[in-house]
N, C-alpha and C. Protein backbone atom coordinates (compact mmCIF):
# COMPACT_ATOMS: atom_id res chain seq x y z
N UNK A 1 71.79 144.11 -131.16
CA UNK A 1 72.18 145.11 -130.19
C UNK A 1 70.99 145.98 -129.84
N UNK A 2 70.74 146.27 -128.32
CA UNK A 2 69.36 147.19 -128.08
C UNK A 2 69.85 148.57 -128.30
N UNK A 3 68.68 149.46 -128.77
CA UNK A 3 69.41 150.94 -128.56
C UNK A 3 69.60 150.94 -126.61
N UNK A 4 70.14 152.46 -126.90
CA UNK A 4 69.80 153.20 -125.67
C UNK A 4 68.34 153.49 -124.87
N UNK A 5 67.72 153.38 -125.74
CA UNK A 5 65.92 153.79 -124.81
C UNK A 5 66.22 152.20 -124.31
N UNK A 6 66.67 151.28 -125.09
CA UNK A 6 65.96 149.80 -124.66
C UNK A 6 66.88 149.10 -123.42
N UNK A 7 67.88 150.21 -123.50
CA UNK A 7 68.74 149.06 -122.63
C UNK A 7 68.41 149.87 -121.22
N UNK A 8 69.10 149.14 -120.04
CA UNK A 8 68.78 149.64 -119.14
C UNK A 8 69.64 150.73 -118.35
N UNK A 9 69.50 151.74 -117.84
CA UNK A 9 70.57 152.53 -117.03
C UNK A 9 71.69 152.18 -116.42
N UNK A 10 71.32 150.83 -115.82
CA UNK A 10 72.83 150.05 -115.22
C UNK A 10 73.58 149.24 -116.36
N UNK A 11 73.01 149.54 -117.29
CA UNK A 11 73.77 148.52 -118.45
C UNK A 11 75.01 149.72 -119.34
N UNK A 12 74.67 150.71 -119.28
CA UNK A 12 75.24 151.87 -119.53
C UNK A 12 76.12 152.83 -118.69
N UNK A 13 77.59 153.37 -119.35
CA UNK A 13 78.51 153.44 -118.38
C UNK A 13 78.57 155.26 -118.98
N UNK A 14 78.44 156.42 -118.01
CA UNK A 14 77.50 157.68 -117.95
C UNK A 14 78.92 158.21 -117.56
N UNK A 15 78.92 159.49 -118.34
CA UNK A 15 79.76 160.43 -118.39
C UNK A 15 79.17 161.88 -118.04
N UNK A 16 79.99 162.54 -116.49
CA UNK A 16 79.12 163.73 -116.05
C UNK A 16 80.10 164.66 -117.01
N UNK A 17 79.97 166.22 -117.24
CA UNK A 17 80.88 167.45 -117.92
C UNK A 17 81.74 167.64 -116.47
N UNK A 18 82.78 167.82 -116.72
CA UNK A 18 83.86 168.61 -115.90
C UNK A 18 82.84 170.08 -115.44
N UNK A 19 82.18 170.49 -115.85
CA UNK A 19 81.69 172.08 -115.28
C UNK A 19 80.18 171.25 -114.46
N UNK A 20 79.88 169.90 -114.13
CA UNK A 20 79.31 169.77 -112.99
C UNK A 20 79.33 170.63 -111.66
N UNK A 21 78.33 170.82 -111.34
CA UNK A 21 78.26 171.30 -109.62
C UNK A 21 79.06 170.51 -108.68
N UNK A 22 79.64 171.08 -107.41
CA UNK A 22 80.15 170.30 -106.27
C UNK A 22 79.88 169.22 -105.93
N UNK A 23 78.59 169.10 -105.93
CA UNK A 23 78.26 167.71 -105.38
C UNK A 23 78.43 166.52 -106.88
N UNK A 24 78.45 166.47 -107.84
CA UNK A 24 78.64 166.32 -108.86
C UNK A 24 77.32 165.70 -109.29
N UNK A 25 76.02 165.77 -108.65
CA UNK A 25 74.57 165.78 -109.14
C UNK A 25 73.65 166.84 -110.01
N UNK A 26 75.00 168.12 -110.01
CA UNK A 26 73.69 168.85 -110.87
C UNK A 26 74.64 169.08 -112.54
N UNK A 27 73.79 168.23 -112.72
CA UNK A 27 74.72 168.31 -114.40
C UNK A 27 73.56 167.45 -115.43
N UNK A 28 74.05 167.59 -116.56
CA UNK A 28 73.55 166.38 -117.69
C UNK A 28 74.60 165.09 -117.84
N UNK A 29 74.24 164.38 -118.17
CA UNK A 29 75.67 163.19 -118.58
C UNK A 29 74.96 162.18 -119.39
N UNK A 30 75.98 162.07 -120.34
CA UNK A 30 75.94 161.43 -121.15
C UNK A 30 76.69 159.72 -121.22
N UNK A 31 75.68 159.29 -122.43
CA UNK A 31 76.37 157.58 -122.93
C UNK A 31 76.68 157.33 -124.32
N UNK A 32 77.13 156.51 -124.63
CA UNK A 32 77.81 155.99 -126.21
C UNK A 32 77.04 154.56 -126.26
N UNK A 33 76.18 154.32 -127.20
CA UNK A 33 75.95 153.06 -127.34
C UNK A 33 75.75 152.98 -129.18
N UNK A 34 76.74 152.34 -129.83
CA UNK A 34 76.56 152.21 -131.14
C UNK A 34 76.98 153.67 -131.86
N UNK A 35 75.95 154.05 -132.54
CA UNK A 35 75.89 155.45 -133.13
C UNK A 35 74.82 156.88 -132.84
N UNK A 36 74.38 155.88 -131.31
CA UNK A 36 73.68 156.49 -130.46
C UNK A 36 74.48 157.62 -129.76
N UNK A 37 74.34 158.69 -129.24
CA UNK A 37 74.64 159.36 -128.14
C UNK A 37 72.95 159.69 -127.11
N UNK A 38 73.00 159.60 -125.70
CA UNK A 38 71.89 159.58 -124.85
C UNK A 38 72.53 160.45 -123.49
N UNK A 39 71.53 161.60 -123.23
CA UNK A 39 71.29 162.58 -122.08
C UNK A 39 70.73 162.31 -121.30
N UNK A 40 71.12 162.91 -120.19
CA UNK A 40 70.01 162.58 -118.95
C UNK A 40 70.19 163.19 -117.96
N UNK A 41 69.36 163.91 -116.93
CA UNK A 41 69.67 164.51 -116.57
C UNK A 41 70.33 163.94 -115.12
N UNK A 42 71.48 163.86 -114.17
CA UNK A 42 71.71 163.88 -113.58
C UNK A 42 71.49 163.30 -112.29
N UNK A 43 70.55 164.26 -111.50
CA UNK A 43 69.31 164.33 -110.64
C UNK A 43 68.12 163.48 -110.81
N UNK A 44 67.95 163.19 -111.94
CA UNK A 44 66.87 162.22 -112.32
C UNK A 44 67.02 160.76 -113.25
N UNK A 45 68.15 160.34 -112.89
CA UNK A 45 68.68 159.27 -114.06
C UNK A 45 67.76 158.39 -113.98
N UNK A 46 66.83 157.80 -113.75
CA UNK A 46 65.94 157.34 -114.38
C UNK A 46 64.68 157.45 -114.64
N UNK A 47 64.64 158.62 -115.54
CA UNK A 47 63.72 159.73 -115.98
C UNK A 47 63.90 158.78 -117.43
N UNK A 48 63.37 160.08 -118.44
CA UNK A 48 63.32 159.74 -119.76
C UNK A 48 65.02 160.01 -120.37
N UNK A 49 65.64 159.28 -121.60
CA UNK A 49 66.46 159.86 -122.07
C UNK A 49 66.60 160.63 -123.27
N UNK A 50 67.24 161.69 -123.85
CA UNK A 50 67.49 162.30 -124.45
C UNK A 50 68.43 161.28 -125.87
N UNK A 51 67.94 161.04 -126.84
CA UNK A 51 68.91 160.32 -127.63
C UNK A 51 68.93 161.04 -129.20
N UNK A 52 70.14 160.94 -129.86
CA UNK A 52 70.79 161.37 -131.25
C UNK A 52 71.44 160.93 -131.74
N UNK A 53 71.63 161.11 -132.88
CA UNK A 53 72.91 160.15 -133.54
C UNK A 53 74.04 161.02 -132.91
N UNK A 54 75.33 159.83 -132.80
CA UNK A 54 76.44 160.83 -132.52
C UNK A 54 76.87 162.11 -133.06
N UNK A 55 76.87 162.04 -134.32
CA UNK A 55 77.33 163.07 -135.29
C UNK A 55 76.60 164.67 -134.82
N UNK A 56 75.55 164.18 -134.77
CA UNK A 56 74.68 165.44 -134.04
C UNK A 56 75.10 165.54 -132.95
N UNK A 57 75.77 165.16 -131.99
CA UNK A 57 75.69 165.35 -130.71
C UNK A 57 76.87 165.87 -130.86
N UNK A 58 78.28 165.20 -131.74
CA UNK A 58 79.32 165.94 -131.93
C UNK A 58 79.39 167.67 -132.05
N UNK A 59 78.51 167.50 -133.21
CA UNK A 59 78.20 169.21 -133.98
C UNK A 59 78.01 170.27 -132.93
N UNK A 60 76.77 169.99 -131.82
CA UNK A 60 75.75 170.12 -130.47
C UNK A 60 77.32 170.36 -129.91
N UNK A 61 78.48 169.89 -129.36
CA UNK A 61 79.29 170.00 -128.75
C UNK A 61 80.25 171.26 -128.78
N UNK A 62 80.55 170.85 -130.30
CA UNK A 62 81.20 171.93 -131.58
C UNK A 62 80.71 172.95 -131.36
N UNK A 63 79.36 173.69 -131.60
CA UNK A 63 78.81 174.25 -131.54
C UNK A 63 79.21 175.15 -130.26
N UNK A 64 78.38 174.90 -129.06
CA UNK A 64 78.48 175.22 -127.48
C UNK A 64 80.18 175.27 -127.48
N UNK A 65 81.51 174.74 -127.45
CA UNK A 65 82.59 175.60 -127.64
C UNK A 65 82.52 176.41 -128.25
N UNK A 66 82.44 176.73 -129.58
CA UNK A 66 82.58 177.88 -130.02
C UNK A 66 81.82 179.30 -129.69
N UNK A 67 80.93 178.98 -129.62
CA UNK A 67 80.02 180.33 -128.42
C UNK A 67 80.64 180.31 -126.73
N UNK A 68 81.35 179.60 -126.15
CA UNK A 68 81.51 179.72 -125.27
C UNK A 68 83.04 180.56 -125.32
N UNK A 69 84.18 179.96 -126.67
CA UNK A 69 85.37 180.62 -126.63
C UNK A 69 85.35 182.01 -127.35
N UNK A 70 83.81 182.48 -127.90
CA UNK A 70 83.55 183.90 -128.27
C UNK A 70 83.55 183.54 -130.19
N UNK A 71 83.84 182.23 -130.72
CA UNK A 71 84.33 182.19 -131.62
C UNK A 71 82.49 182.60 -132.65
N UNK A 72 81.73 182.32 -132.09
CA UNK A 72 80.32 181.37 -132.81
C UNK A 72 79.15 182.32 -131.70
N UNK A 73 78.16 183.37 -132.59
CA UNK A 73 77.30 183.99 -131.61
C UNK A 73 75.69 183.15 -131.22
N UNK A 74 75.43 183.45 -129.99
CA UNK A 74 74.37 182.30 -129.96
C UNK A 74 73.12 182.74 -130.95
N UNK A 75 72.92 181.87 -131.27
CA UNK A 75 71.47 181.96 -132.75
C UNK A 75 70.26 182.84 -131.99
């Protein structure tokens, strides 16, 4: 199986956030490949990608709710 750096952008099926802009180009979005999670920005999808293990990216998620619902102050 290739990671994410190796495979190609069209081989990968990209998830924008619901709090995207109107046009739905100004955002980050993300992919799942294995135990990979991979970023990117939007506007530039075939730029460089952003990659982590899922678990981190989970936490990274976790995280940003809880500062956003007031629960968690930003560091």
């Amino acid at each position: 199986m290739m990671s994410p750096a190796q495979e190609t952008n069209s081989d990968l099926r990209w998830f924008k956030s619901t709090y995207s802009g109107g046009s739905g180009s100004d955002c980050v979005e993300v992919t799942f490949s294995g135990q990979v999670a991979s970023i990117r920005d939007s506007k530039t999808p075939r730029r460089a990608m952003l990659t982590m293990p899922t678990i981190a990216f989970a936490a990274f998620i976790e995280n940003m709710k809880a500062i956003e619902d007031g629960i968690r102050d930003v560091p």
